[in-house]
N, C-alpha and C. Protein backbone atom coordinates (compact mmCIF):
# COMPACT_ATOMS: atom_id res chain seq x y z
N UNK A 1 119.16 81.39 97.73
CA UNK A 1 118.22 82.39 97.29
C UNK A 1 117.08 82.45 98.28
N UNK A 2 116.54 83.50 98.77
CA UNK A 2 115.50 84.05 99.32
C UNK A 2 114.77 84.93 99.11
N UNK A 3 113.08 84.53 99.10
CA UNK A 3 112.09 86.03 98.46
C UNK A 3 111.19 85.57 99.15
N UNK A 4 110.72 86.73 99.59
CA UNK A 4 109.83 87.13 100.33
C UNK A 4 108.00 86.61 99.60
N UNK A 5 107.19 86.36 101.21
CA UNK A 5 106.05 85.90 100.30
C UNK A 5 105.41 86.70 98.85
N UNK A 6 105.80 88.40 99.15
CA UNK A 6 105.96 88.91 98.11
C UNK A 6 106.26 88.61 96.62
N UNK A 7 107.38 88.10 96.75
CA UNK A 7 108.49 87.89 95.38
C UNK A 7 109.58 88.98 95.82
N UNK A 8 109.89 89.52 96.35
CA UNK A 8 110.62 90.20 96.65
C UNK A 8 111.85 89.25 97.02
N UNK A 9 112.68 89.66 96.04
CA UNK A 9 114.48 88.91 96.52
C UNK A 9 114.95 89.34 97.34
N UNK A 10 115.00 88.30 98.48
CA UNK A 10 115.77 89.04 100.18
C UNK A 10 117.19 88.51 99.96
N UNK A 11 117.37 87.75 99.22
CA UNK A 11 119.67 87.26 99.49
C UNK A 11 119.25 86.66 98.13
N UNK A 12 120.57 86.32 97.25
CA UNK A 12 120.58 85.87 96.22
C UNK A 12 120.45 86.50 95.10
N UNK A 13 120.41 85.49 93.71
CA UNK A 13 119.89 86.21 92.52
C UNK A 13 119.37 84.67 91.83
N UNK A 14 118.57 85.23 90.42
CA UNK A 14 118.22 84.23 90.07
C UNK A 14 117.97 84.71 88.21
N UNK A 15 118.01 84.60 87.36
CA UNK A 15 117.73 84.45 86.15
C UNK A 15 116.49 85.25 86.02
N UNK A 16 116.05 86.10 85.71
CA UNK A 16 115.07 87.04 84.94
C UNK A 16 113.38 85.90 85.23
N UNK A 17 114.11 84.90 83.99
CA UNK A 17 112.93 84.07 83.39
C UNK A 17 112.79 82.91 84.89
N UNK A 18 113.65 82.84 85.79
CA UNK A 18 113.06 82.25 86.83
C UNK A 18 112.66 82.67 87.75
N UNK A 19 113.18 84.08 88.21
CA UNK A 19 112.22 84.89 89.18
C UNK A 19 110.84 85.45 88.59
N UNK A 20 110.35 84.91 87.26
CA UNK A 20 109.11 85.26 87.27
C UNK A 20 108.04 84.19 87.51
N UNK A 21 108.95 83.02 87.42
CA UNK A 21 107.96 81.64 87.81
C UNK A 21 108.09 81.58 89.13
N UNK A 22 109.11 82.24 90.04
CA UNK A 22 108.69 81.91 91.77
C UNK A 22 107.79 83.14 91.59
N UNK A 23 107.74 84.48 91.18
CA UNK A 23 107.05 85.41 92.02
C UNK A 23 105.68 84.63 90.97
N UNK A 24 105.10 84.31 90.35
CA UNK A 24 103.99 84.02 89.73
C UNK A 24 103.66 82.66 90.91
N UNK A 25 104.68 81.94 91.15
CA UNK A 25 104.04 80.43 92.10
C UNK A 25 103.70 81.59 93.56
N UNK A 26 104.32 82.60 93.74
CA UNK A 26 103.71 82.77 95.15
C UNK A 26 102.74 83.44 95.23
N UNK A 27 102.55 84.64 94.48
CA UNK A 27 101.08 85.26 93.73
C UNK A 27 100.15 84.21 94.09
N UNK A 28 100.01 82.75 93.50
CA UNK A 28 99.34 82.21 93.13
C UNK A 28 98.83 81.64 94.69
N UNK A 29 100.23 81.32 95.22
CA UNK A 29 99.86 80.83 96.83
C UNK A 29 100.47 81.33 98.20
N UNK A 30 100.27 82.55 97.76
CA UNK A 30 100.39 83.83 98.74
C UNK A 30 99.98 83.05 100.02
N UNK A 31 98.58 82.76 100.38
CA UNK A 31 98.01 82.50 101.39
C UNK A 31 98.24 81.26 102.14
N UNK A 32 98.98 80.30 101.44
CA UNK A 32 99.31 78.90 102.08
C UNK A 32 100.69 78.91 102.40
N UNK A 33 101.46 80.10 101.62
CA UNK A 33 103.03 80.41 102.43
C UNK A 33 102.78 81.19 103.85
N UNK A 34 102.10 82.10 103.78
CA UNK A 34 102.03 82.43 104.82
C UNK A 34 101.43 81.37 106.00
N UNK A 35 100.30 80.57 105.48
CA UNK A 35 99.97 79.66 106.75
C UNK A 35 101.31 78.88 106.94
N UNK A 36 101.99 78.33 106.28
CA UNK A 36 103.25 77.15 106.02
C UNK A 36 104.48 78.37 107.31
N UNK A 37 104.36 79.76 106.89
CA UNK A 37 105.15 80.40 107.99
C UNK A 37 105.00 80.60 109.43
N UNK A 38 103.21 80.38 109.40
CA UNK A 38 102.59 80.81 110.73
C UNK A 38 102.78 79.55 111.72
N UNK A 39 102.94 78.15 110.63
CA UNK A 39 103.28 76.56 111.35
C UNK A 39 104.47 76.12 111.60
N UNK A 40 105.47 76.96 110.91
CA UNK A 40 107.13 77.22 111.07
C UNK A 40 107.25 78.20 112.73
N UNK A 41 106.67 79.37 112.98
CA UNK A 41 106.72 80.15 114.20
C UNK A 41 106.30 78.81 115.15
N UNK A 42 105.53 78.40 114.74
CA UNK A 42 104.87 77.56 116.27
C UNK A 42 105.34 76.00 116.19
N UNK A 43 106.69 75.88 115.56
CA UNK A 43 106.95 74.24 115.12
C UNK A 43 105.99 73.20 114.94
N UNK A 44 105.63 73.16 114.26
CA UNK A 44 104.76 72.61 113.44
C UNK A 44 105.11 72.39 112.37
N UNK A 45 104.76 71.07 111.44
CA UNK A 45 104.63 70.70 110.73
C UNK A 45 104.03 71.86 109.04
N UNK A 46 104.90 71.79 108.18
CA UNK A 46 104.81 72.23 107.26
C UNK A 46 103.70 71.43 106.33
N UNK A 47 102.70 72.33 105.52
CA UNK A 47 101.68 71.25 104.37
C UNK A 47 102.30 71.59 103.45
N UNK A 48 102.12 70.70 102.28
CA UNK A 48 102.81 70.90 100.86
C UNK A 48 102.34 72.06 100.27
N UNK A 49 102.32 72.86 98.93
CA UNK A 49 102.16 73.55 98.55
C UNK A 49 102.22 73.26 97.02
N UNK A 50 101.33 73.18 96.01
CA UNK A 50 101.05 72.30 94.83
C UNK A 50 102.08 73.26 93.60
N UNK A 51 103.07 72.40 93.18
CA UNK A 51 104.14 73.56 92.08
C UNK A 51 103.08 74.52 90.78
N UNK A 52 103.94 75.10 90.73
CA UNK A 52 103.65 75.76 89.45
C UNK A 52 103.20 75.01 88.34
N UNK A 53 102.29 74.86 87.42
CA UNK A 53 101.69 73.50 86.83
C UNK A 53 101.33 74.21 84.91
């Protein structure tokens, strides 16, 4: 499965009631996926990203 920092489903599928807890976890950390992507382009080390709680 793949979705976009969006929530947007790029390959895959997933259960209703679980694509609303990834698109709600990325909502939430929109801005640290994208840094986590910008450290993936330049190999670098990935930071954690705190789950859905």
């Amino acid at each position: 499965m793949s979705v976009s920092a969006d929530g947007e489903v790029l390959a895959g599928s997933l259960e209703h009631r679980a694509l609303q807890f990834v698109r709600e976890w990325a909502g939430l950390h929109r801005s640290e996926i994208l840094a986590n992507w910008e450290r993936a382009r330049r190999n670098e080390p990935l930071l954690g990203i705190d789950p859905l709680a």
